[in-house]
C-alpha atoms as a PDB file:
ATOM      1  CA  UNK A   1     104.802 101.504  80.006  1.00  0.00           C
ATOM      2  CA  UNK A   2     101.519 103.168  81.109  1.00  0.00           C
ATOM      3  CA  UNK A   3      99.363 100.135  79.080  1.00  0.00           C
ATOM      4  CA  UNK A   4      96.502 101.090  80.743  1.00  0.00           C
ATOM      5  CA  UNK A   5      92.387 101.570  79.331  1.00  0.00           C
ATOM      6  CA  UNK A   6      90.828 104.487  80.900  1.00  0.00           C
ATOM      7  CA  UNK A   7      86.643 105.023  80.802  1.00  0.00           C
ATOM      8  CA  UNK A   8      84.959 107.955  82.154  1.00  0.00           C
ATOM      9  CA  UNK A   9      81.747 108.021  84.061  1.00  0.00           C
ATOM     10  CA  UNK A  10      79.487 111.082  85.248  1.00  0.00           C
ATOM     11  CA  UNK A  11      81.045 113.714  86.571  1.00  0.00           C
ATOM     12  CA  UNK A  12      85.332 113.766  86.952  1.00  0.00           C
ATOM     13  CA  UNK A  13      85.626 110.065  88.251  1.00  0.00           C
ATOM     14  CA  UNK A  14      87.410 107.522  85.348  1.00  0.00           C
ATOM     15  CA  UNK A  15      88.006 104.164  86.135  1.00  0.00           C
ATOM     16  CA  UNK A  16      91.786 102.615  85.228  1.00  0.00           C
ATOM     17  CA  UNK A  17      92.471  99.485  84.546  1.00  0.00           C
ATOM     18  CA  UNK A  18      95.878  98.211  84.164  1.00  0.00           C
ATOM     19  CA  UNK A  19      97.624  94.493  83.985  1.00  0.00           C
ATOM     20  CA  UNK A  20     100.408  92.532  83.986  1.00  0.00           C
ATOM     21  CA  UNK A  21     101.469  88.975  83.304  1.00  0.00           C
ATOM     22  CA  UNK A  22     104.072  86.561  83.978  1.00  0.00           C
ATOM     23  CA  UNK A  23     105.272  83.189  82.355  1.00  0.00           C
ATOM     24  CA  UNK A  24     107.718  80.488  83.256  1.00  0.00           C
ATOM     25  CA  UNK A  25     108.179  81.936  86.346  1.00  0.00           C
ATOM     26  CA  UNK A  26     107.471  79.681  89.371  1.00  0.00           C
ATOM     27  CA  UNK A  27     107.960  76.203  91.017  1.00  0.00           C
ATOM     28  CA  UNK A  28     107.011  74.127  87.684  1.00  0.00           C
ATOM     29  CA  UNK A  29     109.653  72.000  87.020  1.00  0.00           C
ATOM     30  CA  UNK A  30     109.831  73.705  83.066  1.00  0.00           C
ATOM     31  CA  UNK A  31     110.128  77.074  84.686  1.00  0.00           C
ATOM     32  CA  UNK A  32     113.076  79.097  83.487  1.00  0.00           C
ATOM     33  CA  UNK A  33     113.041  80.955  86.618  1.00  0.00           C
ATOM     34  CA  UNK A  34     111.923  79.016  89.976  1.00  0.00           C
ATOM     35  CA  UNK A  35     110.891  81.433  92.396  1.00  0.00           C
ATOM     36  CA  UNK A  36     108.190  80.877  95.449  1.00  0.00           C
ATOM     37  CA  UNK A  37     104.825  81.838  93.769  1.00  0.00           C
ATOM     38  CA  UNK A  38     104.767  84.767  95.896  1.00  0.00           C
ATOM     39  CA  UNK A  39     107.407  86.198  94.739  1.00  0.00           C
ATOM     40  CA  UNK A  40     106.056  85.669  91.279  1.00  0.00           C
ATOM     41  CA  UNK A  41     102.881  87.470  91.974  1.00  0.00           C
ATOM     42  CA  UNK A  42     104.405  90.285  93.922  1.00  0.00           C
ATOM     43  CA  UNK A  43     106.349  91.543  90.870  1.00  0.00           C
ATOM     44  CA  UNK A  44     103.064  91.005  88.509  1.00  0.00           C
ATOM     45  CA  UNK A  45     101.189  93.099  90.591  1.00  0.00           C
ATOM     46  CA  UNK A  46     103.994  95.505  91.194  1.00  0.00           C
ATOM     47  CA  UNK A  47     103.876  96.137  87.408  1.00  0.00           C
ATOM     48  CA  UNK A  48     100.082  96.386  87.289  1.00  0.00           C
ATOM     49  CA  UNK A  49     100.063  98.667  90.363  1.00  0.00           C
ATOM     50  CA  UNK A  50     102.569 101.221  89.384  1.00  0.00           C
ATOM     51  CA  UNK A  51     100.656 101.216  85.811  1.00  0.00           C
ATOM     52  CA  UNK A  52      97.551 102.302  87.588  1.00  0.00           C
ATOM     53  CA  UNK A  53      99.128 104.588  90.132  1.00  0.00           C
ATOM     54  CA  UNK A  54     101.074 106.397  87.150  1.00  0.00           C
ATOM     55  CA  UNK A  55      97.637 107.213  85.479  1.00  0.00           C
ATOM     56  CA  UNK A  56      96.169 108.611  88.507  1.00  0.00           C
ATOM     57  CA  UNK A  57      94.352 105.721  89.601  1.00  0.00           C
ATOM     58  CA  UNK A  58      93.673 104.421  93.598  1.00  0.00           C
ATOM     59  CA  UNK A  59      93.921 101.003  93.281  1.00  0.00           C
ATOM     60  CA  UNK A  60      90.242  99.398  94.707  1.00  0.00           C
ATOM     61  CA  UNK A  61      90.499  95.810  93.190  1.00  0.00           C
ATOM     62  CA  UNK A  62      92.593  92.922  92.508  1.00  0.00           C
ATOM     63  CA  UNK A  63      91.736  90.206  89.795  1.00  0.00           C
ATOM     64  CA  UNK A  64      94.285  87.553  89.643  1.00  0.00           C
ATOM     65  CA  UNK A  65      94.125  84.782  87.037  1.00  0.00           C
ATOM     66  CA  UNK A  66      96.137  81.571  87.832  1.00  0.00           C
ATOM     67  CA  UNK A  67      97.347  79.049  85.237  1.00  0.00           C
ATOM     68  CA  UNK A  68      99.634  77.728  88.118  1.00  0.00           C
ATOM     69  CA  UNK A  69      97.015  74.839  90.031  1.00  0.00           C
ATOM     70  CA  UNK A  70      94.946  75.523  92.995  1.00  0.00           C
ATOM     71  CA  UNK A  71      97.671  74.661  95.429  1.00  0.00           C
ATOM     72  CA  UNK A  72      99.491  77.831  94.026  1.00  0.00           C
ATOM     73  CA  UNK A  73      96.497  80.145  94.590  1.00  0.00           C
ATOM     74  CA  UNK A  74      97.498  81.051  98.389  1.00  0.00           C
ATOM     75  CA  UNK A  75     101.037  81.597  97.969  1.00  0.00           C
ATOM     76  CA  UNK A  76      99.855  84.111  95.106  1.00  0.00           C
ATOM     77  CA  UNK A  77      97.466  85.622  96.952  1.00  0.00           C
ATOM     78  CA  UNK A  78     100.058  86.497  99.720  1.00  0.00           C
ATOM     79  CA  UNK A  79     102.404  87.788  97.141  1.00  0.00           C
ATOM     80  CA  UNK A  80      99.438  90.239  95.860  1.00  0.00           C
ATOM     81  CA  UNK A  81      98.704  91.040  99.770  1.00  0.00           C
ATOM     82  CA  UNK A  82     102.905  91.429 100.383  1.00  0.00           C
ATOM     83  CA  UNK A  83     102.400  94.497  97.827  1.00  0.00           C
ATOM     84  CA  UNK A  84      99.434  96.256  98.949  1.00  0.00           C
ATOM     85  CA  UNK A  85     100.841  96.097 102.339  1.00  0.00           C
ATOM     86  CA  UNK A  86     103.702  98.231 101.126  1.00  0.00           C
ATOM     87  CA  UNK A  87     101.552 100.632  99.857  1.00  0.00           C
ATOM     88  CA  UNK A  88      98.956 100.446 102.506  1.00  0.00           C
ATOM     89  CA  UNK A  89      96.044 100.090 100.478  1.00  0.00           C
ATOM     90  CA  UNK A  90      92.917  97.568 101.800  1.00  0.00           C
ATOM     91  CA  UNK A  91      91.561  96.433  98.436  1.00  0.00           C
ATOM     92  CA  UNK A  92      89.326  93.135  97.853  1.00  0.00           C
ATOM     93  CA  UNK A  93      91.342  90.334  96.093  1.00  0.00           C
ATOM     94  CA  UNK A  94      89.688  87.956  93.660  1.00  0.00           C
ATOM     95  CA  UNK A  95      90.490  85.844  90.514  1.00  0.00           C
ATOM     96  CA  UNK A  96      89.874  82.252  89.137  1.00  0.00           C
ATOM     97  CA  UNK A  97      92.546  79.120  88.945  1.00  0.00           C
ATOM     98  CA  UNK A  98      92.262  76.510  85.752  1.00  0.00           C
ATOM     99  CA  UNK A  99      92.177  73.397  87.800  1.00  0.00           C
ATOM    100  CA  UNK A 100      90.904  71.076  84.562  1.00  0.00           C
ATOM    101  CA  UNK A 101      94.162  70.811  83.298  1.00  0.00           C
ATOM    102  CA  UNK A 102      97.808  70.763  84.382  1.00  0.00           C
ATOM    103  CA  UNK A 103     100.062  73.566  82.836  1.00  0.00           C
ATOM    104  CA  UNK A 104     103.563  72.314  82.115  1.00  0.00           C
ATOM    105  CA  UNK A 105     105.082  75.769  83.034  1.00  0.00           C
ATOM    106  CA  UNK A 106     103.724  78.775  85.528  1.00  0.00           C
ATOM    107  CA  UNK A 107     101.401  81.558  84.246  1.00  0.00           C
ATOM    108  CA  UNK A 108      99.619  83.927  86.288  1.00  0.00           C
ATOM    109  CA  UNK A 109      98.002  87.460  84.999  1.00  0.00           C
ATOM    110  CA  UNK A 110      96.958  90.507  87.037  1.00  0.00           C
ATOM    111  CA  UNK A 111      94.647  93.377  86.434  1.00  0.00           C
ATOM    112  CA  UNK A 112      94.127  96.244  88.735  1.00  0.00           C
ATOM    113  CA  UNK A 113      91.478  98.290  88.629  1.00  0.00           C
ATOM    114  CA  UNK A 114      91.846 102.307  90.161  1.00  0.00           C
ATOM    115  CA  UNK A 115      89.507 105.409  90.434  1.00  0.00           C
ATOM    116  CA  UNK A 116      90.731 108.146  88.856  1.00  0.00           C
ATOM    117  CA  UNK A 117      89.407 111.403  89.863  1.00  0.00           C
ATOM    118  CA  UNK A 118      91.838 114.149  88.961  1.00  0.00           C
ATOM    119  CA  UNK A 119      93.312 114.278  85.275  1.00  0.00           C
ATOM    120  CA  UNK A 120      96.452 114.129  84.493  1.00  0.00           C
ATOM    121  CA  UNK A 121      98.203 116.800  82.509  1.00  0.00           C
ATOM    122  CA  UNK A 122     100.654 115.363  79.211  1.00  0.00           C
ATOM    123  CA  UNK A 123     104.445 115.523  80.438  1.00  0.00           C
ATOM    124  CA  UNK A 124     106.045 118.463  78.599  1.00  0.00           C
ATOM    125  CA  UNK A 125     109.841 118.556  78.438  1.00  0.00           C
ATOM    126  CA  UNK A 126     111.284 122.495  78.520  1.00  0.00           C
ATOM    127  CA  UNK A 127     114.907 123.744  79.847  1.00  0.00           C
ATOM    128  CA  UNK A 128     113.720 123.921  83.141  1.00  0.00           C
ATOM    129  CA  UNK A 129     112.605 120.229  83.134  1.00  0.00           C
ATOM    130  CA  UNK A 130     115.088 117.748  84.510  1.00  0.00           C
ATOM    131  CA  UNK A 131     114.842 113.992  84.532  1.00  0.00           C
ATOM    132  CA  UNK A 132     116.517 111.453  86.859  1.00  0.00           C
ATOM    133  CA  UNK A 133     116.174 107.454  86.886  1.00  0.00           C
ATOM    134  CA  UNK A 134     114.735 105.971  90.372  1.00  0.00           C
ATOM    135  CA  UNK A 135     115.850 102.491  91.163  1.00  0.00           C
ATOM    136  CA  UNK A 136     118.033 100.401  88.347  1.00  0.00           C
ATOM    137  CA  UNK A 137     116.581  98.333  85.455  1.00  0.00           C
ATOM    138  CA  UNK A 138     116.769  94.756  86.113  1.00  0.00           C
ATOM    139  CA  UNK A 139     115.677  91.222  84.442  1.00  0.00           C
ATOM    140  CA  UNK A 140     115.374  87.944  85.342  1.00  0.00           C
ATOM    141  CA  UNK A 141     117.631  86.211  88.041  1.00  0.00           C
ATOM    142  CA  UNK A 142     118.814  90.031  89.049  1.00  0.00           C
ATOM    143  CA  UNK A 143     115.468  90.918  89.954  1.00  0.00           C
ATOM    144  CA  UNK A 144     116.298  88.262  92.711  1.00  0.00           C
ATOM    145  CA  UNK A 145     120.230  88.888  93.256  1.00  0.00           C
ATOM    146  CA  UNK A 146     120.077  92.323  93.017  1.00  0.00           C
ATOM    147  CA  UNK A 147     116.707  93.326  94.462  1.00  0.00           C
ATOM    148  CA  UNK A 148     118.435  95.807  97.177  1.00  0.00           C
ATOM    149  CA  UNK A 149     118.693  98.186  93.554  1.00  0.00           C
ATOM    150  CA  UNK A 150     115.326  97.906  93.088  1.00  0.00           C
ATOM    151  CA  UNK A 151     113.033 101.035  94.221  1.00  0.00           C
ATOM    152  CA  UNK A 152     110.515 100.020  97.119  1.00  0.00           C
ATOM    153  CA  UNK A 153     106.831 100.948  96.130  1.00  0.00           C
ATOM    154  CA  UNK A 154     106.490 102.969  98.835  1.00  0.00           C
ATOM    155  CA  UNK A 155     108.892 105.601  97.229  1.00  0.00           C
ATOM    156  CA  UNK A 156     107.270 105.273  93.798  1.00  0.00           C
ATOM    157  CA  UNK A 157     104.103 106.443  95.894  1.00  0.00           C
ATOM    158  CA  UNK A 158     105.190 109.233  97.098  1.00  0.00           C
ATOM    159  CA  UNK A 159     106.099 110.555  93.856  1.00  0.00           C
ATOM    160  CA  UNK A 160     103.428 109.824  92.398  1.00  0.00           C
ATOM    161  CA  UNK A 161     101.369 112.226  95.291  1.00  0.00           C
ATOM    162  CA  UNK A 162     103.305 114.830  94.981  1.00  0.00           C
ATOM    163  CA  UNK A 163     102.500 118.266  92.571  1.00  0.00           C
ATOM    164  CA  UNK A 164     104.349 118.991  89.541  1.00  0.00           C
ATOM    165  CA  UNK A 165     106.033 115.584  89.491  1.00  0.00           C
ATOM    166  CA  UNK A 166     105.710 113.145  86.470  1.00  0.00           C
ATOM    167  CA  UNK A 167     106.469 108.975  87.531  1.00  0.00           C
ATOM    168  CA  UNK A 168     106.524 106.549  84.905  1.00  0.00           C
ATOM    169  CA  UNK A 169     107.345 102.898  84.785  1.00  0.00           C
ATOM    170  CA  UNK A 170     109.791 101.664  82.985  1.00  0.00           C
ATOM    171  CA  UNK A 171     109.287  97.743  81.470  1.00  0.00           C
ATOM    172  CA  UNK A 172     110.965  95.640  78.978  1.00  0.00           C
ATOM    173  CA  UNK A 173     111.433  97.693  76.338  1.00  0.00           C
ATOM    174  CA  UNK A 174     114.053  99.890  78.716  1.00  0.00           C
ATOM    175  CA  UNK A 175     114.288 103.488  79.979  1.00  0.00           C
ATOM    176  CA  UNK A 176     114.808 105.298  76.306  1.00  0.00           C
ATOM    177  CA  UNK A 177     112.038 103.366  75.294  1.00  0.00           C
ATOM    178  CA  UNK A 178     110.044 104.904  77.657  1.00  0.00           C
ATOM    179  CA  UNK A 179     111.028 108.367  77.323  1.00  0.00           C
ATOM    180  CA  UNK A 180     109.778 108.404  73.976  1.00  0.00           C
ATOM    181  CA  UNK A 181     106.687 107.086  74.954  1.00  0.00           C
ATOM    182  CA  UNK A 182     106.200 109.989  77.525  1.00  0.00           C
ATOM    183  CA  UNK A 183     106.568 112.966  75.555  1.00  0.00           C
ATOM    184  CA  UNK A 184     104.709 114.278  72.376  1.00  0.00           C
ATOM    185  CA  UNK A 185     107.374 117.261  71.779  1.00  0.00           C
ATOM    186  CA  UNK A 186     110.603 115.704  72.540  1.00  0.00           C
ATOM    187  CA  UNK A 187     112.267 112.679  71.063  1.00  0.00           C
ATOM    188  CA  UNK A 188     115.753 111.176  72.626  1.00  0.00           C
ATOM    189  CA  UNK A 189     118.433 109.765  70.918  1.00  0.00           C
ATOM    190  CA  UNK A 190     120.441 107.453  73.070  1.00  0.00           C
ATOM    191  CA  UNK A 191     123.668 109.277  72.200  1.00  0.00           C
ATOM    192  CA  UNK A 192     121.922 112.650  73.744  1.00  0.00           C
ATOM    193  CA  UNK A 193     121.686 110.905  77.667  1.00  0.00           C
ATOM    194  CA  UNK A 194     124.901 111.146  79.968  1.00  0.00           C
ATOM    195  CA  UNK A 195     123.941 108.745  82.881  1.00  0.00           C
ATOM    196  CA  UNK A 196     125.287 105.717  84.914  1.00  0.00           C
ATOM    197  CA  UNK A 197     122.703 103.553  83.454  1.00  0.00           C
ATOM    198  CA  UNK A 198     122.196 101.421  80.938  1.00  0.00           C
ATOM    199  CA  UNK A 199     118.997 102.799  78.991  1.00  0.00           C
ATOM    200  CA  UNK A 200     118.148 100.638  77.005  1.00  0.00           C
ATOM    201  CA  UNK A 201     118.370  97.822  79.161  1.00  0.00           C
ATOM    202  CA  UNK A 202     114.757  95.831  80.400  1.00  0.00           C
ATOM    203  CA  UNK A 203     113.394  96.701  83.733  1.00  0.00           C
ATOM    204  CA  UNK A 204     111.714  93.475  84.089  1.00  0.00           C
ATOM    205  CA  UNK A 205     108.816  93.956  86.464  1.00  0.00           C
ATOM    206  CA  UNK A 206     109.149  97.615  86.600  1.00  0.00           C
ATOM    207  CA  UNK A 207     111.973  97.516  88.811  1.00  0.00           C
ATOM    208  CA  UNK A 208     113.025 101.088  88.008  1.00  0.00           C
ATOM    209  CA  UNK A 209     111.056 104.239  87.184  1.00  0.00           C
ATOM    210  CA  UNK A 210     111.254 107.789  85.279  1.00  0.00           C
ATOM    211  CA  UNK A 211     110.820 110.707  87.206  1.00  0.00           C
ATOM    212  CA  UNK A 212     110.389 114.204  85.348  1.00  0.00           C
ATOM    213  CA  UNK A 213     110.739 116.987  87.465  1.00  0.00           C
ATOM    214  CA  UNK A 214     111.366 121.258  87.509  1.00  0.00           C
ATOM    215  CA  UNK A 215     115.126 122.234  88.848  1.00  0.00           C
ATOM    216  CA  UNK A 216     113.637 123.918  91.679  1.00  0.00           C
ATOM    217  CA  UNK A 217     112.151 120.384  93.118  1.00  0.00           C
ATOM    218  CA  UNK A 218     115.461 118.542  92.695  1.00  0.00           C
ATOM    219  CA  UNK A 219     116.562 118.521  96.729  1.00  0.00           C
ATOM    220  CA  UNK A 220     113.750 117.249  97.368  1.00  0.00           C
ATOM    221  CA  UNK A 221     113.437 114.282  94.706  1.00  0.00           C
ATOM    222  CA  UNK A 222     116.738 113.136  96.100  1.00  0.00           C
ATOM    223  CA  UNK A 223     116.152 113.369  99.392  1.00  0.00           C
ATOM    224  CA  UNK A 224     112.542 111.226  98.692  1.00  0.00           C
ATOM    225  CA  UNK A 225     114.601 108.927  96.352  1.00  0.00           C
ATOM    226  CA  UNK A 226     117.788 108.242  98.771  1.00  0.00           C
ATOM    227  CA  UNK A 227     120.142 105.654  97.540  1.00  0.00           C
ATOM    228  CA  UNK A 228     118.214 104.593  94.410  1.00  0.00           C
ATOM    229  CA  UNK A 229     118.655 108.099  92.165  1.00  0.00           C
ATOM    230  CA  UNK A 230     120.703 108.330  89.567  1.00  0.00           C
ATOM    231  CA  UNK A 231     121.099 111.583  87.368  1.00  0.00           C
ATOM    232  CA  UNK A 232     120.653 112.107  83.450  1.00  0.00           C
ATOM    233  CA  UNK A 233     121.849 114.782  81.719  1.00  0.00           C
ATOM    234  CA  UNK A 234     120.501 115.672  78.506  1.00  0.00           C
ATOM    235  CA  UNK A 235     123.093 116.930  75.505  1.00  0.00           C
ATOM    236  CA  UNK A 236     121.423 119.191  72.932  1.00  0.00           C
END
């Protein structure tokens, strides 16, 4: 993942901006998936949010834009709200609804903006480096059915805090997608990764997450990670 613009201003701030969507997903009757609209927007913003958190940003705003009808607008708020209150950020919330015309299936999209104030280093991969897979990848109804395998925000946050630790989203495109994306010196084949977990399988809305890591911080990634680690090994 990490789709996410980054513009610096004087001195070593950068703002981030990051965004998700999400379609045929709601209470329309055409919906493929009918979930309460906050539900919808919490995993939009969860994908936005973990974008700009993985880039270095503090989230400070919210712009949600609603294709879903006014009524919608509150229940997608609280969805938006149900997130930062996991994370325990106080950020302003704002957006617009089309309310001229009557969409025949749900659409939302969500930016979030962040500060950015430290830079962020490129991921190198050497023998000391070890990777592990936080949370399983998950799509659609198992987002809902299985969402006690999905890693809670607050854990991706404290990764993300911590020094010497890489944390990186993983989307639709699936974990070995993303590991490509992350490294300029090191390219995976899927044959290569010994793991429990299907990596090439979609995460959805960034239901799972990459976590690269020295050997000598591994206790404490799975401690931090309980339940929701799972190991890769990496053949040569």
């Amino acid at each position: 993942m990490r789709n996410v613009l980054t513009f610096p201003f004087q001195g070593k701030d950068s703002l981030i901006i990051a965004t998700d969507n999400s379609g045929a997903i709601g209470m329309k009757k055409n919906d493929l998936i009918i979930v309460p609209y906050e539900t919808t927007a919490y995993y939009s913003f969860r994908v936005a949010v973990m974008e700009c958190i993985a880039a270095g940003g503090e989230p400070i705003s919210v712009v949600l834009t609603n294709f879903c009808g006014d009524e919608a607008w509150e229940q997608l708020t609280r969805g938006i709200q149900k997130g930062l209150n996991e994370l325990d950020l106080k950020v302003p919330i704002t957006g617009s609804t089309e309310s001229n015309f009557d969409m025949q299936q749900s659409a939302i999209g969500i930016i979030v903006l962040g500060k950015k104030t430290i830079g962020k280093t490129e991921p190198l991969f050497n023998e000391q480096s070890k990777i592990a897979i936080i949370g399983l990848p998950l799509v659609g109804n198992e987002v809902i059915n299985q969402n006690d395998q999905i890693v809670p925000l607050p854990i991706f946050q404290k990764f993300s805090r911590l020094e010497g630790i890489t944390v990186w989203p993983v989307g639709s495109k699936g974990i070995l997608s993303e590991w490509n994306k992350m490294f300029k010196d090191k390219e995976f084949m899927k044959e290569q990764v010994i793991t429990d977990v299907d990596i090439e399988k979609s995460s959805g809305p960034a239901t799972c997450f990459i976590v690269l890591f020295q050997e000598s911080l591994e206790t404490e990634v799975k401690k931090i990670a309980e339940c929701y680690f799972h190991s890769v090994q990496i053949m040569n």
